[in-house]
N, C-alpha and C. Protein backbone atom coordinates (compact mmCIF):
# COMPACT_ATOMS: atom_id res chain seq x y z
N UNK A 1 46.96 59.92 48.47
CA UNK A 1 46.13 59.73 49.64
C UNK A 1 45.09 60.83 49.75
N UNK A 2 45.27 62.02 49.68
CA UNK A 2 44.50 63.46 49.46
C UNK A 2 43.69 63.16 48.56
N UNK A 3 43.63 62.92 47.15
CA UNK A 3 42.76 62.72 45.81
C UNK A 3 41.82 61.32 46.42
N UNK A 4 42.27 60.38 46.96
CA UNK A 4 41.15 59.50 47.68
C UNK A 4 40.33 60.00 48.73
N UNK A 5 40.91 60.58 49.63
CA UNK A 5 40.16 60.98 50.63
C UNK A 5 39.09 62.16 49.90
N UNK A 6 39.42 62.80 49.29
CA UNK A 6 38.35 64.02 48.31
C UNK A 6 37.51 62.92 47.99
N UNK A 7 37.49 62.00 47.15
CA UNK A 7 36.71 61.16 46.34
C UNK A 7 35.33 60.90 47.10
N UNK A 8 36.16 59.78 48.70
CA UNK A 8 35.07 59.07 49.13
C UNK A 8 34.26 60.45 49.99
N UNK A 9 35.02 61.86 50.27
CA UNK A 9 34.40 62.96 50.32
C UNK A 9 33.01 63.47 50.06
N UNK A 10 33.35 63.00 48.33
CA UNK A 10 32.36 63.45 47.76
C UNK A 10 31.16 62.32 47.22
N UNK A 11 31.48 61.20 47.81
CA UNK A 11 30.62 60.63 47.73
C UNK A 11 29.72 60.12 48.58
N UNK A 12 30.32 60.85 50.07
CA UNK A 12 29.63 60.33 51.24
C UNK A 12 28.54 61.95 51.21
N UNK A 13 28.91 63.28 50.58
CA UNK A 13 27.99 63.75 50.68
C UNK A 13 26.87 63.96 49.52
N UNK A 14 27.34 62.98 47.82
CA UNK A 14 26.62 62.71 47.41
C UNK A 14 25.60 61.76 47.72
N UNK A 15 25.76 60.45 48.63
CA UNK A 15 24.74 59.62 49.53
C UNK A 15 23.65 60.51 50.30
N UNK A 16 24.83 61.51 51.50
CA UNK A 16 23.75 62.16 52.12
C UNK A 16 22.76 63.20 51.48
N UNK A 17 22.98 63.68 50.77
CA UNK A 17 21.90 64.57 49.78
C UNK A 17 20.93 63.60 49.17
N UNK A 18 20.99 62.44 48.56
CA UNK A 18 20.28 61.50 48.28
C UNK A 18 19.36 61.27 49.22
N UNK A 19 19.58 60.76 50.58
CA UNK A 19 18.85 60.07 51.83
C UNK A 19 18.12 61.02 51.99
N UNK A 20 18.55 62.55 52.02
CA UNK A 20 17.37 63.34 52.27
C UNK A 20 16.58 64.29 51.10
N UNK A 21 17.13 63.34 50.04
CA UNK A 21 16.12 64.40 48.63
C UNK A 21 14.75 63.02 48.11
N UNK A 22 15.73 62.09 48.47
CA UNK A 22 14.97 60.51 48.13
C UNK A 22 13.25 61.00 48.44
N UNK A 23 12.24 60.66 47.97
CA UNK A 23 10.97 60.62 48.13
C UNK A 23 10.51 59.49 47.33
N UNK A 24 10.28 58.11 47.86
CA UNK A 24 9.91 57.43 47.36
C UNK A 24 8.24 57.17 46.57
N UNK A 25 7.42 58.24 46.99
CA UNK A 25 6.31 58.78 46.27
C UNK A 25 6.19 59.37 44.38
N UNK A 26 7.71 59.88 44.66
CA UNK A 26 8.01 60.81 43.46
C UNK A 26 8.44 59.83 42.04
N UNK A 27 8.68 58.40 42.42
CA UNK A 27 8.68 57.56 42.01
C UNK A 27 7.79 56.89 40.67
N UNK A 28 6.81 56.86 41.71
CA UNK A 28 5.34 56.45 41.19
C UNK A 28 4.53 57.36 39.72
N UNK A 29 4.20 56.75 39.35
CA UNK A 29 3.40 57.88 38.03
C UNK A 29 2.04 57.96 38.46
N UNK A 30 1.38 57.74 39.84
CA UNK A 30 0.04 58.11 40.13
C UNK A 30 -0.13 59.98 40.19
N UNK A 31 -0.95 59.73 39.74
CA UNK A 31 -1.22 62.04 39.48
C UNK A 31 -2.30 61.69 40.23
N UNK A 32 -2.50 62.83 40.45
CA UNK A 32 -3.56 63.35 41.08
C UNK A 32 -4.54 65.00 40.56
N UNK A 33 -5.45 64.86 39.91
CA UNK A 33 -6.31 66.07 39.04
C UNK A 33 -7.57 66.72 39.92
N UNK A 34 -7.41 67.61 41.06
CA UNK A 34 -8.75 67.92 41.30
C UNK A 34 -9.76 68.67 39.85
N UNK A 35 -10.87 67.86 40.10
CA UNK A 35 -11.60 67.85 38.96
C UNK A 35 -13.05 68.92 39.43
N UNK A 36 -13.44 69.25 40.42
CA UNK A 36 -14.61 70.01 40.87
C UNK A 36 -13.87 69.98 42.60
N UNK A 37 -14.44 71.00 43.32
CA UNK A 37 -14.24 71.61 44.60
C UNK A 37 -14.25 69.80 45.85
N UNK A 38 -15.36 68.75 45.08
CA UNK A 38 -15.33 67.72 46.06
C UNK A 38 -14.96 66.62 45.12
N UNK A 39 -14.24 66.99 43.65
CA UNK A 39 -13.95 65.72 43.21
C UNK A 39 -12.88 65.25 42.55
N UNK A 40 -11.87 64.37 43.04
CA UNK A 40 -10.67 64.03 42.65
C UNK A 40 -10.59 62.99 41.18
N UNK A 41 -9.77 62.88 40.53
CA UNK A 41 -9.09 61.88 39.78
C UNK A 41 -8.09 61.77 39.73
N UNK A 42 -7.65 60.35 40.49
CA UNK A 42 -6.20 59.39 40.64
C UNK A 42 -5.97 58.68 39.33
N UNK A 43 -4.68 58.88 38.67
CA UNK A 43 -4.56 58.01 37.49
C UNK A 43 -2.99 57.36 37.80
N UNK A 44 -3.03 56.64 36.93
CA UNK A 44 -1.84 55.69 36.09
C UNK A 44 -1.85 55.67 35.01
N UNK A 45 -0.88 56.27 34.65
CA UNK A 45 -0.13 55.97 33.01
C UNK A 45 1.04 55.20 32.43
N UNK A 46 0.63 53.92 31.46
CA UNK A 46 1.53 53.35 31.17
C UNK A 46 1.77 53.40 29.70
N UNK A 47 2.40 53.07 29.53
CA UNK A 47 3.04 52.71 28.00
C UNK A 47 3.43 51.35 27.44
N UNK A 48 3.00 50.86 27.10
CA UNK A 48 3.16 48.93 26.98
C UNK A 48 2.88 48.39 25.25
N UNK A 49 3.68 47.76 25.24
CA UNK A 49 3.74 46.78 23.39
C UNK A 49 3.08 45.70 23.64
N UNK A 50 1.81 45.46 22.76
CA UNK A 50 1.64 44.02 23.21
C UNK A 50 2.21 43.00 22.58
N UNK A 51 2.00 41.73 21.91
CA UNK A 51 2.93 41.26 21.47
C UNK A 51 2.74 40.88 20.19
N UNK A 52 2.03 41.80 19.16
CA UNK A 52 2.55 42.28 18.35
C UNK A 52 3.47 43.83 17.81
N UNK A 53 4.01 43.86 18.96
CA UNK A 53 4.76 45.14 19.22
C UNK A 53 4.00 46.22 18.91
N UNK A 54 2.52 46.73 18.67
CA UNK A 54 2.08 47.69 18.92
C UNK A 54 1.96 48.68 20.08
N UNK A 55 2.39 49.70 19.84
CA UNK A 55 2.56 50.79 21.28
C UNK A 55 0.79 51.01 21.78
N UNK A 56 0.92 50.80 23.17
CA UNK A 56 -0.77 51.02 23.41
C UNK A 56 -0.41 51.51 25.17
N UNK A 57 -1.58 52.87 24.91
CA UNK A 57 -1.37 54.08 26.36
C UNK A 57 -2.45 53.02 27.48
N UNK A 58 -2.06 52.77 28.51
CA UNK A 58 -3.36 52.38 29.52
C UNK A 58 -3.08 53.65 30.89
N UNK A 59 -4.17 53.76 30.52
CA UNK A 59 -4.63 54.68 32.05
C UNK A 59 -5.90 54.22 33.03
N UNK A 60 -5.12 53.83 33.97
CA UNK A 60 -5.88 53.55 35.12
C UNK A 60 -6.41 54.21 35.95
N UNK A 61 -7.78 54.90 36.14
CA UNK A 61 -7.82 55.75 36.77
C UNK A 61 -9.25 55.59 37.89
N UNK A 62 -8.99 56.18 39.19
CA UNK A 62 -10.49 56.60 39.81
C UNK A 62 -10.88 58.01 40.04
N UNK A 63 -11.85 58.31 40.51
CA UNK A 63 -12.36 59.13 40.45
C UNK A 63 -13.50 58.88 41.53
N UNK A 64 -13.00 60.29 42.86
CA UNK A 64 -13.39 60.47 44.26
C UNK A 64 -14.00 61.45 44.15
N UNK A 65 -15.16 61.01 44.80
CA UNK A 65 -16.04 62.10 44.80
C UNK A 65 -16.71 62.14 46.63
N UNK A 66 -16.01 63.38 47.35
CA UNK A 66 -16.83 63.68 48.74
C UNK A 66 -16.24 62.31 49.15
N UNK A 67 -14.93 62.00 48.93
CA UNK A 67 -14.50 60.77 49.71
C UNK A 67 -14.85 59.38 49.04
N UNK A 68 -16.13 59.17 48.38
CA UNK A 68 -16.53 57.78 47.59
C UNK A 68 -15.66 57.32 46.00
N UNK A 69 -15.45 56.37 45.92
CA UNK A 69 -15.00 56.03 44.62
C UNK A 69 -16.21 56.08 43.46
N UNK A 70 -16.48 57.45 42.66
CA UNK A 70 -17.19 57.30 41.60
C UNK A 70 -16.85 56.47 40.47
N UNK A 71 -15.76 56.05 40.02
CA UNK A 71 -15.59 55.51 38.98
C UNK A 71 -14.23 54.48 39.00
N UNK A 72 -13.98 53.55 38.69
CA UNK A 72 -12.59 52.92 38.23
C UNK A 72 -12.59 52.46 36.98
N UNK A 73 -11.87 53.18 36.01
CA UNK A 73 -11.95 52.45 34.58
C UNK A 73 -10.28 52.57 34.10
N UNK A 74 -10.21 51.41 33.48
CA UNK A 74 -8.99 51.63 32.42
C UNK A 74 -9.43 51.65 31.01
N UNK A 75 -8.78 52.60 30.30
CA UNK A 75 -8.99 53.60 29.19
C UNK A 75 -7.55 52.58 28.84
N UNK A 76 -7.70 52.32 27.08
CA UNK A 76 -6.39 52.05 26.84
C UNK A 76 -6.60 52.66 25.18
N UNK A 77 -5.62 53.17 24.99
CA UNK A 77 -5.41 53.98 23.43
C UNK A 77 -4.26 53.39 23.12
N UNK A 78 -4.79 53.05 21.66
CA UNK A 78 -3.91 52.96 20.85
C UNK A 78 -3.53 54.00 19.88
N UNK A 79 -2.66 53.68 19.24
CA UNK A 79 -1.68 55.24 18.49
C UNK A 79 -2.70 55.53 17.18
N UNK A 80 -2.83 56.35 16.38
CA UNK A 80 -4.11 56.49 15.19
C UNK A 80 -3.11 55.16 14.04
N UNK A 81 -4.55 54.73 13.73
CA UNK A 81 -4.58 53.61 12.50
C UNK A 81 -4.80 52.40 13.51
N UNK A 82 -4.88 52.37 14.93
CA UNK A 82 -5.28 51.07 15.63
C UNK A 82 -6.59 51.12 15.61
N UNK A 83 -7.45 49.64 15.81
CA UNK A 83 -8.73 50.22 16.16
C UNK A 83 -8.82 48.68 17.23
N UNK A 84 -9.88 49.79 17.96
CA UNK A 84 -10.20 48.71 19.08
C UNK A 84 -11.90 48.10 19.02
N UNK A 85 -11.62 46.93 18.91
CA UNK A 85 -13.62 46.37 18.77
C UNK A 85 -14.67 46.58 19.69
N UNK A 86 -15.79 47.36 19.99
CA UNK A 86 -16.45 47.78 20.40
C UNK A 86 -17.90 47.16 20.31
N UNK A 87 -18.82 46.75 21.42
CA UNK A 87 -18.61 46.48 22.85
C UNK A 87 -18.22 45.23 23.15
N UNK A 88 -16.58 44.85 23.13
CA UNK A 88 -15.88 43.74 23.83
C UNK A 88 -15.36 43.85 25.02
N UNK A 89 -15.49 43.15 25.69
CA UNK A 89 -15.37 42.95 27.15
C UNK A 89 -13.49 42.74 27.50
N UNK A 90 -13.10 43.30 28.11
CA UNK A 90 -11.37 43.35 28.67
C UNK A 90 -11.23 41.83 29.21
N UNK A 91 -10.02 40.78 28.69
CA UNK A 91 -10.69 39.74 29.33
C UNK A 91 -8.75 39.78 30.32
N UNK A 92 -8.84 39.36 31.54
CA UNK A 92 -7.68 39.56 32.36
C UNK A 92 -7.16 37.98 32.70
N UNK A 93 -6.08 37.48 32.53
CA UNK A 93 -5.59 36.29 32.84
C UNK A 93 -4.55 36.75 33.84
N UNK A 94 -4.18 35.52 34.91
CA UNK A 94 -2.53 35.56 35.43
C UNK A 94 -2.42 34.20 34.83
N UNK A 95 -1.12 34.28 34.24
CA UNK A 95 -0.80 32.64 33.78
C UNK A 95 -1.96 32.17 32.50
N UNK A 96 -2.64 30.77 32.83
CA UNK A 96 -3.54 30.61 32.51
C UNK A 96 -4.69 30.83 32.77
N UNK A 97 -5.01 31.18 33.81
CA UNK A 97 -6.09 31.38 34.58
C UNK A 97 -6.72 32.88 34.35
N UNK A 98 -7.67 32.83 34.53
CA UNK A 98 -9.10 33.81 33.82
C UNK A 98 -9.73 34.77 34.76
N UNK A 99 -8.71 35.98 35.46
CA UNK A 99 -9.37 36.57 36.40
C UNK A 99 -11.05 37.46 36.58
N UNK A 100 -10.93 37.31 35.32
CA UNK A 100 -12.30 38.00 35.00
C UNK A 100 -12.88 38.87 33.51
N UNK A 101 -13.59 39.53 33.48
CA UNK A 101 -14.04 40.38 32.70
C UNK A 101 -13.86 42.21 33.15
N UNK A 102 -13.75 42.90 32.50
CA UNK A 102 -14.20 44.40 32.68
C UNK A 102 -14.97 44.68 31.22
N UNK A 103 -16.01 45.26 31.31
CA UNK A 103 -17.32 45.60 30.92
C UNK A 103 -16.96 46.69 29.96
N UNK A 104 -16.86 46.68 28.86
CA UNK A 104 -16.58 47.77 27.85
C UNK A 104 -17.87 48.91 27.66
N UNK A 105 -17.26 50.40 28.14
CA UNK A 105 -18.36 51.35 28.43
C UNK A 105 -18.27 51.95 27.41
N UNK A 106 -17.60 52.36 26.39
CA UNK A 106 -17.29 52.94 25.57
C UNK A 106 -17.77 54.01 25.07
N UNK A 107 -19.49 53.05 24.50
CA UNK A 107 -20.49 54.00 24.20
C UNK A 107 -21.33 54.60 25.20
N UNK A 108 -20.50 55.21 26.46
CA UNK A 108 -21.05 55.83 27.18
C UNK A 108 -20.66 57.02 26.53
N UNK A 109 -19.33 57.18 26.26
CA UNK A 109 -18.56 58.10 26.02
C UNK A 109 -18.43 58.37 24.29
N UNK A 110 -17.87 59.69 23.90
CA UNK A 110 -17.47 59.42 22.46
C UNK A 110 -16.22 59.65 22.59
N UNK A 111 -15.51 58.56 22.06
CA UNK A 111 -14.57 58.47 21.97
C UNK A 111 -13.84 57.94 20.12
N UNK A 112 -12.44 58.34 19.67
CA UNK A 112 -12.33 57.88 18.90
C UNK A 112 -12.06 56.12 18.62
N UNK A 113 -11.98 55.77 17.71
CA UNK A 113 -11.99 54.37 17.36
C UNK A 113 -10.55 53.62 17.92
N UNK A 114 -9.41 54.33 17.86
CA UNK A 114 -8.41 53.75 18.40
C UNK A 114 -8.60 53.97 20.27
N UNK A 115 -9.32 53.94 20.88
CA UNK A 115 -10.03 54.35 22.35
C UNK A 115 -10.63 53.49 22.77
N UNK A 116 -10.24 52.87 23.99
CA UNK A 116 -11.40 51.59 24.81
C UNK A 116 -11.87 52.26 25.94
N UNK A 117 -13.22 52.21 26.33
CA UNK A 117 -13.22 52.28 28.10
C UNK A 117 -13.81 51.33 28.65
N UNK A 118 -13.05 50.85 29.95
CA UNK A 118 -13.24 49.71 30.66
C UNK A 118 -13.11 50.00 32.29
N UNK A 119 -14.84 49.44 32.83
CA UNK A 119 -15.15 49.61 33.94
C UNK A 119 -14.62 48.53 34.74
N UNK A 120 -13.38 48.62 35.69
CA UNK A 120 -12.77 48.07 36.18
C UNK A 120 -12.37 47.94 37.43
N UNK A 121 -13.93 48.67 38.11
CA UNK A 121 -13.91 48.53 39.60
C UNK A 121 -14.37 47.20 40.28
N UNK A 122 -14.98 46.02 39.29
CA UNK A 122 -15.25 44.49 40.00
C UNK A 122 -13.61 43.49 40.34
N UNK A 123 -13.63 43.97 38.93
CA UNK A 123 -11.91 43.52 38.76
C UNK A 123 -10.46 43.42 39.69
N UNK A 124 -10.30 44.90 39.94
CA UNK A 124 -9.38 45.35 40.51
C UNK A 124 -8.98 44.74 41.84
N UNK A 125 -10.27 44.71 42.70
CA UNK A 125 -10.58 43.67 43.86
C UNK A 125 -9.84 42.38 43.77
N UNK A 126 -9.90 41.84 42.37
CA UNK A 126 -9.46 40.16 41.71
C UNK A 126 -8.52 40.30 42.17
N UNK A 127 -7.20 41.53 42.35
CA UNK A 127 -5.76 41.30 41.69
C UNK A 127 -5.06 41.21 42.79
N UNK A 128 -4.61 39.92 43.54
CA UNK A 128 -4.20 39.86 44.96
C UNK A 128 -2.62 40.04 45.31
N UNK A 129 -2.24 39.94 44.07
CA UNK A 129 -0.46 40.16 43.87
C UNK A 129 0.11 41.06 43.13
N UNK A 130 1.50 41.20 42.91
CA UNK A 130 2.03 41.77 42.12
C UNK A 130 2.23 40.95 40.22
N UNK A 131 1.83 39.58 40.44
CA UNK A 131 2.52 39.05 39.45
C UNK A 131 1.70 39.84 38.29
N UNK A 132 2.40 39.08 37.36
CA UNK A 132 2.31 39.80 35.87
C UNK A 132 0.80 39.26 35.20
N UNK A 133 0.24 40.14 34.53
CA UNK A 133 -1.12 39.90 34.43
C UNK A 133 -0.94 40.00 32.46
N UNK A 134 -1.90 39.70 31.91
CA UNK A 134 -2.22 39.27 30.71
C UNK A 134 -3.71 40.34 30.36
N UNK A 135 -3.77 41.07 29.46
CA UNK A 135 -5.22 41.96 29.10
C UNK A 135 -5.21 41.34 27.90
N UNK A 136 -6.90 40.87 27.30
CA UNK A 136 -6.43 40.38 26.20
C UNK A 136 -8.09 40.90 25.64
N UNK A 137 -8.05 41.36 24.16
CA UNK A 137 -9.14 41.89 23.65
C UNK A 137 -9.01 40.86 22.33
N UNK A 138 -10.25 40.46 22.28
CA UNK A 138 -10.15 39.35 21.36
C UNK A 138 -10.85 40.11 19.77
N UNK A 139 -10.50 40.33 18.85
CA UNK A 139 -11.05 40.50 17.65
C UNK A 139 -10.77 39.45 16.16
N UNK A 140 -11.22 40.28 15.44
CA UNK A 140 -10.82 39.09 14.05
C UNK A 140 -9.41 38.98 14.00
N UNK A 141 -8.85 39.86 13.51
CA UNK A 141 -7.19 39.64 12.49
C UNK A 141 -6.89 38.93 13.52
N UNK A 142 -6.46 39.51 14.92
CA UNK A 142 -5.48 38.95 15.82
C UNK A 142 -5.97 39.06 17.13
N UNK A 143 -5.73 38.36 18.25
CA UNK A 143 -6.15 39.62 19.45
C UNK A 143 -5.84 40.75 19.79
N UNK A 144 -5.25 41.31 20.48
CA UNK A 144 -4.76 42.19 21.24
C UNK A 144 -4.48 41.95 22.67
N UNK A 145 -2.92 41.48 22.68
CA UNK A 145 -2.81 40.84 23.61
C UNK A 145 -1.47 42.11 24.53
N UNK A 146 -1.81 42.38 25.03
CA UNK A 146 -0.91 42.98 26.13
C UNK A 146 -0.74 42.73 27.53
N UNK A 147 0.90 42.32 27.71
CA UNK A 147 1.29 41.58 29.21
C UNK A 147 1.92 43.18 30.19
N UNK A 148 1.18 42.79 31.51
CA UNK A 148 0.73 43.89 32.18
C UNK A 148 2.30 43.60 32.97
N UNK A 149 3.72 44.39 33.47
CA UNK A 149 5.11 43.61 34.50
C UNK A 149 4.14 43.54 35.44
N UNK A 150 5.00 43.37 36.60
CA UNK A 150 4.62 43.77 37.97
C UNK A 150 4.64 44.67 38.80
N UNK A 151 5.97 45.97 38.42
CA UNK A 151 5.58 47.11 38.41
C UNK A 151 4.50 48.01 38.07
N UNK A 152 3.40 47.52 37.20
CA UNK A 152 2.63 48.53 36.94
C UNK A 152 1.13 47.28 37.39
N UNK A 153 1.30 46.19 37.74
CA UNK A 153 0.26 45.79 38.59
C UNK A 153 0.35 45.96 40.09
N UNK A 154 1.60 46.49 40.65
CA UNK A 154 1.74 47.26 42.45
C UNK A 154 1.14 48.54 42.08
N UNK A 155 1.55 49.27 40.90
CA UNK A 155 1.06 50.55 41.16
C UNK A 155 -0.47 51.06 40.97
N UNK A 156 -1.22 49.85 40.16
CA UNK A 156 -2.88 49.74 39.91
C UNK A 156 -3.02 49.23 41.39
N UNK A 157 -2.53 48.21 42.23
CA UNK A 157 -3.66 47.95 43.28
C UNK A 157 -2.92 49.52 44.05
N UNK A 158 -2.15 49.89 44.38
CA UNK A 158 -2.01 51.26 45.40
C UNK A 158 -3.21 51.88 45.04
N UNK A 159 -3.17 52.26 43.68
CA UNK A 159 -4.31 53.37 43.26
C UNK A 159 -5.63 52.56 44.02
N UNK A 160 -5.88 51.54 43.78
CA UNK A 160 -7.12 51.16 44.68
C UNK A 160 -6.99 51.39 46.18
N UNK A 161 -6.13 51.12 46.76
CA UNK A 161 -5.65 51.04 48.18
C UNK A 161 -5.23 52.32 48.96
N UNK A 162 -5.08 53.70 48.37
CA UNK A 162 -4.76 54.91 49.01
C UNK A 162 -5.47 55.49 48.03
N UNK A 163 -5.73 56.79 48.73
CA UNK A 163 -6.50 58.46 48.43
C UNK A 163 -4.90 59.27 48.75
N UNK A 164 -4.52 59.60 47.42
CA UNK A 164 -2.96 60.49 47.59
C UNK A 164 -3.10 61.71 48.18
């Protein structure tokens, strides 16, 4: 009776240490980089296979400046020996359906060849749910098709929807 009563003991004050260490913020992989005295960058970092099981980084990020959104782009890298086709447009499906384009900036920037950048502030607006979204970069061999869960399409519209 003693060795039970210890047990649920220690598990009613392993709960309560939980309830008050819990931060459901701490959760999230949004960072936050002050970048100059008035200018922020909010990102997301994911890690995703598309379905040819290639590993490919997407970072979602904006960039506040004096309060305004200077920039929303997703950047997606692939690991060295990928290459991404340049200037192709990000094309976004849910299901079948064709949410839009994001505008490949690329050669704004130098970047290496396994490196996309994609201006993705018309877009983002599109994405009214959590469901699972489709990025698809069309080239010769194959596309490049990577399926976005729904965990990491809640955590792209937040980044649109709060200043952390």
């Amino acid at each position: 009776m003693r060795t039970l009563r210890r047990v649920w003991l220690k598990i009613g004050w392993f709960l309560l240490i939980f309830l008050f260490a819990y931060d459901p913020n701490a959760i999230a992989s949004i960072h936050q980089y002050p970048e100059t005295a008035n200018q922020v960058m909010y990102r997301s970092v994911q890690s995703l296979r598309d379905t040819q099981e290639k590993a490919w980084q997407l970072i979602l990020y904006k960039r506040v400046n004096s309060g305004f959104i200077q920039d929303f782009n997703l950047r997606i890298v692939g690991f060295p020996g990928s290459v991404l086709p340049h200037p192709i447009p990000v094309e976004l499906y849910r299901e079948k359906f064709k949410l839009g384009l994001a505008e490949d900036i690329t050669y704004q920037l130098n970047l290496p060849e396994n490196v996309g950048e994609y201006d993705f502030r018309e877009i983002i607006t599109k994405i009214q749910s959590n469901s699972p979204l489709r990025i698809l970069l069309p080239r010769q061999k194959y596309p490049i098709e990577i399926l976005i869960p729904p965990f990491v399409i809640k955590e792209w519209r937040s980044l649109l929807d709060h200043n952390y």
